[in-house]
Protein backbone atom coordinates (compact mmCIF):
# COMPACT_ATOMS: atom_id res chain seq x y z
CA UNK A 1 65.56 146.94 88.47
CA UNK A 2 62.83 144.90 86.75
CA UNK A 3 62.43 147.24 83.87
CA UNK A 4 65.14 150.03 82.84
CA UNK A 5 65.16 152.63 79.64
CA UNK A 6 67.66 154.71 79.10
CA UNK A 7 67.24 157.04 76.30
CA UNK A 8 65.17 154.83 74.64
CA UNK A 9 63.42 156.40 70.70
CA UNK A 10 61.00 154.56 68.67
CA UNK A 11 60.36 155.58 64.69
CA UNK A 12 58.35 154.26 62.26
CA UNK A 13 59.18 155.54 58.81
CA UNK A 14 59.50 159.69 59.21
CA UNK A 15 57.63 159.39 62.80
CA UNK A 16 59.35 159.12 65.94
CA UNK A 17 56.98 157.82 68.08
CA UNK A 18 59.66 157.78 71.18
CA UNK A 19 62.25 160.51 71.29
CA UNK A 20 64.12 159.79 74.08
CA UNK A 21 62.25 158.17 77.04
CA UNK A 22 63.81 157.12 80.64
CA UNK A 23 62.39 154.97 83.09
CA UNK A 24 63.05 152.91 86.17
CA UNK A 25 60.31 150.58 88.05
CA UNK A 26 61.64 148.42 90.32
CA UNK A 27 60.11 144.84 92.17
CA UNK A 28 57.18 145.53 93.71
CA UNK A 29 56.39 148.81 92.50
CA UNK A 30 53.40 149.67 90.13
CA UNK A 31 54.08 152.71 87.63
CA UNK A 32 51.82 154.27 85.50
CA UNK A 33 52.53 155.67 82.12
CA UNK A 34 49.60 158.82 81.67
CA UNK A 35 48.89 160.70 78.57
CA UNK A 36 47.01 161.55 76.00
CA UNK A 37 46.50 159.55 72.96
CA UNK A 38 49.69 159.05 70.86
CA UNK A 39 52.24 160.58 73.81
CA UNK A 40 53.65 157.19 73.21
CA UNK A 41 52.03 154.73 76.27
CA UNK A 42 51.33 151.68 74.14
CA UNK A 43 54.79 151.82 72.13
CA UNK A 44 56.45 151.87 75.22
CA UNK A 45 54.85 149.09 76.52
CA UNK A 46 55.17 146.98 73.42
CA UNK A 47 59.24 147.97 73.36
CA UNK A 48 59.24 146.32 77.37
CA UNK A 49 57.69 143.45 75.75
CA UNK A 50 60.05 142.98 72.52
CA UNK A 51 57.29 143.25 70.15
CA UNK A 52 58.99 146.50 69.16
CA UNK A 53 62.87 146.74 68.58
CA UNK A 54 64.05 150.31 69.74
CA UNK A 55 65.45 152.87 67.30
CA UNK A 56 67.96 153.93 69.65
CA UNK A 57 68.64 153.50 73.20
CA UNK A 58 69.25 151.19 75.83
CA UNK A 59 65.80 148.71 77.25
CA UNK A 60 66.23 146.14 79.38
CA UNK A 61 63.13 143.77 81.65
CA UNK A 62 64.91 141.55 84.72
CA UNK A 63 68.63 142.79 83.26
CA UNK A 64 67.91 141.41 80.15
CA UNK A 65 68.26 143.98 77.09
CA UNK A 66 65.13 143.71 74.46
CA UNK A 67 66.58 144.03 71.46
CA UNK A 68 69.42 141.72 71.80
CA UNK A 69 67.47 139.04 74.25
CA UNK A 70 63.94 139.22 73.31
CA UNK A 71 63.11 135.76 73.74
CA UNK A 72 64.07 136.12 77.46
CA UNK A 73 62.13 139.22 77.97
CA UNK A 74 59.17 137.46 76.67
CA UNK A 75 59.45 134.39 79.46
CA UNK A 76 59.38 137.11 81.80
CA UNK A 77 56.92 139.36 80.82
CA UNK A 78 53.07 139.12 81.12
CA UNK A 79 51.40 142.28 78.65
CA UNK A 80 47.66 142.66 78.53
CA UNK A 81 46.87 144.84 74.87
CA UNK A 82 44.48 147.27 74.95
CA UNK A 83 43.26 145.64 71.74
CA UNK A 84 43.07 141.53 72.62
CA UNK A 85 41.68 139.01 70.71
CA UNK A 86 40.07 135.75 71.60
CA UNK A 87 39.68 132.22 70.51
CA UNK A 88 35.74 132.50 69.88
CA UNK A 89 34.77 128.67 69.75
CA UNK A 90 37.08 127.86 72.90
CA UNK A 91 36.08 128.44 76.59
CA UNK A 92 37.77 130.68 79.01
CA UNK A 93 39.43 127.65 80.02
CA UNK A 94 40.51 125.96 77.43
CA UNK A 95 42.52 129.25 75.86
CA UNK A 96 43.85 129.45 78.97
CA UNK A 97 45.02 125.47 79.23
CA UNK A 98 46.37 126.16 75.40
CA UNK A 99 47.94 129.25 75.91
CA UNK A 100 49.79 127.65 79.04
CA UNK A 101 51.07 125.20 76.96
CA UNK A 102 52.40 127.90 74.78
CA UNK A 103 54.29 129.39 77.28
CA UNK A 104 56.24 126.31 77.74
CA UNK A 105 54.04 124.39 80.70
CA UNK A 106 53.41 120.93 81.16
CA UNK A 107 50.04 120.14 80.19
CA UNK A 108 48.78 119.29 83.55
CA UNK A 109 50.83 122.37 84.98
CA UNK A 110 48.95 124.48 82.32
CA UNK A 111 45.56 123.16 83.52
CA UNK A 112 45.80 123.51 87.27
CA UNK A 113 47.57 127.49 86.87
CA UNK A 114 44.60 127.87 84.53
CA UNK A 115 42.20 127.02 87.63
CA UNK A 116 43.97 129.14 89.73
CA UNK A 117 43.64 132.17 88.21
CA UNK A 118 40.06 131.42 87.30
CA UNK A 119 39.23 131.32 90.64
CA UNK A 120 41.63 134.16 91.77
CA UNK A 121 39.56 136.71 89.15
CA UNK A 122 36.51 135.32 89.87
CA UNK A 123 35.39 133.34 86.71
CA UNK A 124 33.78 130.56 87.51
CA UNK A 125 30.44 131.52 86.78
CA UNK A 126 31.23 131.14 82.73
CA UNK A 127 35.08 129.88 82.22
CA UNK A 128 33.07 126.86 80.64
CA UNK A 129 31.34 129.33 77.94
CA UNK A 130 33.00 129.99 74.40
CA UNK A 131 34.42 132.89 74.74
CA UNK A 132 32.28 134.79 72.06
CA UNK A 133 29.55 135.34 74.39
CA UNK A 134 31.69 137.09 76.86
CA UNK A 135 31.08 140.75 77.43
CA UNK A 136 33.94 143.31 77.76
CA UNK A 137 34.34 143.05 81.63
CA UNK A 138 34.79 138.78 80.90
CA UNK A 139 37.28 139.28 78.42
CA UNK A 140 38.90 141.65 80.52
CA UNK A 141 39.52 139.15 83.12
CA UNK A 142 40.18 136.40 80.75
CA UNK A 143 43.09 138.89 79.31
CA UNK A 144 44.52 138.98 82.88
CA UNK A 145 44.68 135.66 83.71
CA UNK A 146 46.16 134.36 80.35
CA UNK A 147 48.93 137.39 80.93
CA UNK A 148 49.51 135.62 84.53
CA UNK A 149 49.64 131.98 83.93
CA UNK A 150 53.41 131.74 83.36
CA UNK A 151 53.87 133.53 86.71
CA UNK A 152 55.84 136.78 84.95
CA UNK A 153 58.06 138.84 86.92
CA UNK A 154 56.80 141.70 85.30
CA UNK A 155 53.26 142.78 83.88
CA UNK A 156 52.34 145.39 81.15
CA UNK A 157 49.11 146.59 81.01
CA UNK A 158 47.47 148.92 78.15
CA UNK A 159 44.17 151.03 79.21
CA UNK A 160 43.09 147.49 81.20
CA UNK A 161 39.95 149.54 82.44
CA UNK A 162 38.67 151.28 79.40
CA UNK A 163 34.81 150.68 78.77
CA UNK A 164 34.65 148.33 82.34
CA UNK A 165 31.81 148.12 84.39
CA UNK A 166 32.33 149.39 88.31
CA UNK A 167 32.95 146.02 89.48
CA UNK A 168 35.53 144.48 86.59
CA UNK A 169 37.38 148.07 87.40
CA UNK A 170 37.70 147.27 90.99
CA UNK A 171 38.95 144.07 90.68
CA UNK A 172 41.33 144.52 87.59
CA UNK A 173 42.75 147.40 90.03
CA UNK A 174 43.18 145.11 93.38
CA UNK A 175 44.65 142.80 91.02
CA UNK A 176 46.83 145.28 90.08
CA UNK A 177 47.80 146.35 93.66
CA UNK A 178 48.06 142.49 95.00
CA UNK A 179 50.51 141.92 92.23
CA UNK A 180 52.72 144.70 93.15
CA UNK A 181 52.47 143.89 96.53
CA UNK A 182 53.89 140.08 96.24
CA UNK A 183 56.83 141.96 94.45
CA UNK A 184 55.67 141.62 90.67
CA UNK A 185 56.83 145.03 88.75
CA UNK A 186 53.95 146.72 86.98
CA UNK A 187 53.46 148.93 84.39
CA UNK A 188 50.18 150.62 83.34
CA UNK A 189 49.82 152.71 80.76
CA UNK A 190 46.49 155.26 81.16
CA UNK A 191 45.01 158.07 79.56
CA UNK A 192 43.64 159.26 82.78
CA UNK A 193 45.64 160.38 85.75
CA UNK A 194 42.88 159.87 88.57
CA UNK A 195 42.85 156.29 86.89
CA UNK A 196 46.43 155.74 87.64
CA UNK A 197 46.28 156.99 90.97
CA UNK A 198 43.96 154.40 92.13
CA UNK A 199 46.72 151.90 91.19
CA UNK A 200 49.92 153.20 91.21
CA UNK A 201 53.05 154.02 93.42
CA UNK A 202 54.39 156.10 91.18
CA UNK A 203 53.19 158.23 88.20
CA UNK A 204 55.31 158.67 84.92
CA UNK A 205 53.43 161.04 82.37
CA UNK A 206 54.45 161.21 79.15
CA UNK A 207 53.92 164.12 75.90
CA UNK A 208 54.79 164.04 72.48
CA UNK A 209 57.00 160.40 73.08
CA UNK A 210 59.07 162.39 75.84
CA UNK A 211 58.63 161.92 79.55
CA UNK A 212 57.42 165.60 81.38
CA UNK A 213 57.51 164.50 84.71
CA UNK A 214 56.92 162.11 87.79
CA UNK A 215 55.03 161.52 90.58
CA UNK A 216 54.41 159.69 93.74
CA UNK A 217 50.51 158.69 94.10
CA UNK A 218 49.48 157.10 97.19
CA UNK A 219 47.20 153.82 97.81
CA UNK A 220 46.30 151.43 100.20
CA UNK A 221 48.29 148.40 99.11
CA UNK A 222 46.05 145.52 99.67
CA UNK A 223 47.05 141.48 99.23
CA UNK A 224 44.21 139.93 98.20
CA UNK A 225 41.37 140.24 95.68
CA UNK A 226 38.26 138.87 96.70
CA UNK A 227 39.82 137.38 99.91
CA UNK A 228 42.03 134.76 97.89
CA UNK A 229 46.12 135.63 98.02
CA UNK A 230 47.37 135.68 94.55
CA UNK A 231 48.66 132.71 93.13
């Protein structure tokens, strides 16, 4: 299994944000996480990617367990925030190129991964732009491909489609469903059902930090966006 919680509770101070959640996705799959504001989506996601240490419980990404091996979760995680910032004065390209280098990537490696996913999501057009004159739908995509460029075996996504225009929605979703096809483990985390089932194999949705119940929603997996495999 790619990502595994068993029992897993969150608390912050007197609030127990998690109280007990249990999940599977495996390779290739693409699970959404549905419910309303604070049913727990985004702490779940941010325990998967070790930026929160569980309360209690058992998490583990790739067989790795969170709490004891974050630093190994992270090289194998990719997690796009629902709140992201952005290096203003830098273009799409060069936070990419830095960020690469962040991840541990050889300079040059950095740059031509960075030029990949450009063109895989369709950027060209203003990559070379600082990225405070992107709009919403830019950033988006510019979220995405940063998430990508160490080639994780897992990606976390947080309301990725929130405020989108049509055409950033379609392609964050056949992003979504090319990923999962090439056997990348997803995990998106929605407020709207009809949203995950656009995207998803499989639909988890979640109440008051518990899970209520599961799903199977069907899609036509596709392996492609825009014609170009993903790389």
């Amino acid at each position: 299994m790619s990502v595994e919680l068993e029992g897993v509770r969150k608390r912050y101070g007197p609030l127990e944000v998690l109280r007990g959640v249990t999940l599977r996705a495996a390779p290739g799959e693409a699970v959404g996480l549905v419910g309303p504001n604070g049913a727990g989506k985004t702490t779940t996601l941010r325990v998967l990617a070790a930026l929160a240490r569980p309360t209690g419980g058992v998490a583990r990404v790739c067989g790795w367990d969170v709490a004891r091996h974050p630093d190994q979760v992270r090289r194998r995680v990719g997690f796009v925030a629902e709140q992201s910032g952005v290096y203003g004065r830098l273009s799409g390209l060069e936070i990419l190129e830095y960020f690469g280098v962040l991840y541990g990537l050889a300079r040059s490696e950095a740059r031509r991964r960075a030029e990949q996913l450009v063109s895989w999501l369709g950027m060209e057009k203003f990559c070379g732009r600082p990225a405070s004159t992107y709009s919403r739908g830019m950033r988006q995509r510019l979220h995405v491909a940063r998430a990508l460029l160490h080639d994780p075996e897992v990606l976390l996504l947080d309301e990725p489609t929130t405020g989108l225009d049509a055409s950033t929605c379609r392609l964050v979703r056949e992003a979504v469903r090319s990923l999962a096809r090439q056997g990348r483990c997803v995990v998106l985390a929605t407020h709207s059902a009809e949203e995950a089932s656009h995207v998803c194999s499989r639909v988890v949705h979640l109440a008051e930090g518990t899970v209520q119940h599961e799903e199977a929603a069907h899609y036509p997996l596709r392996a492609t966006v825009e014609g170009h495999p993903v790389p």
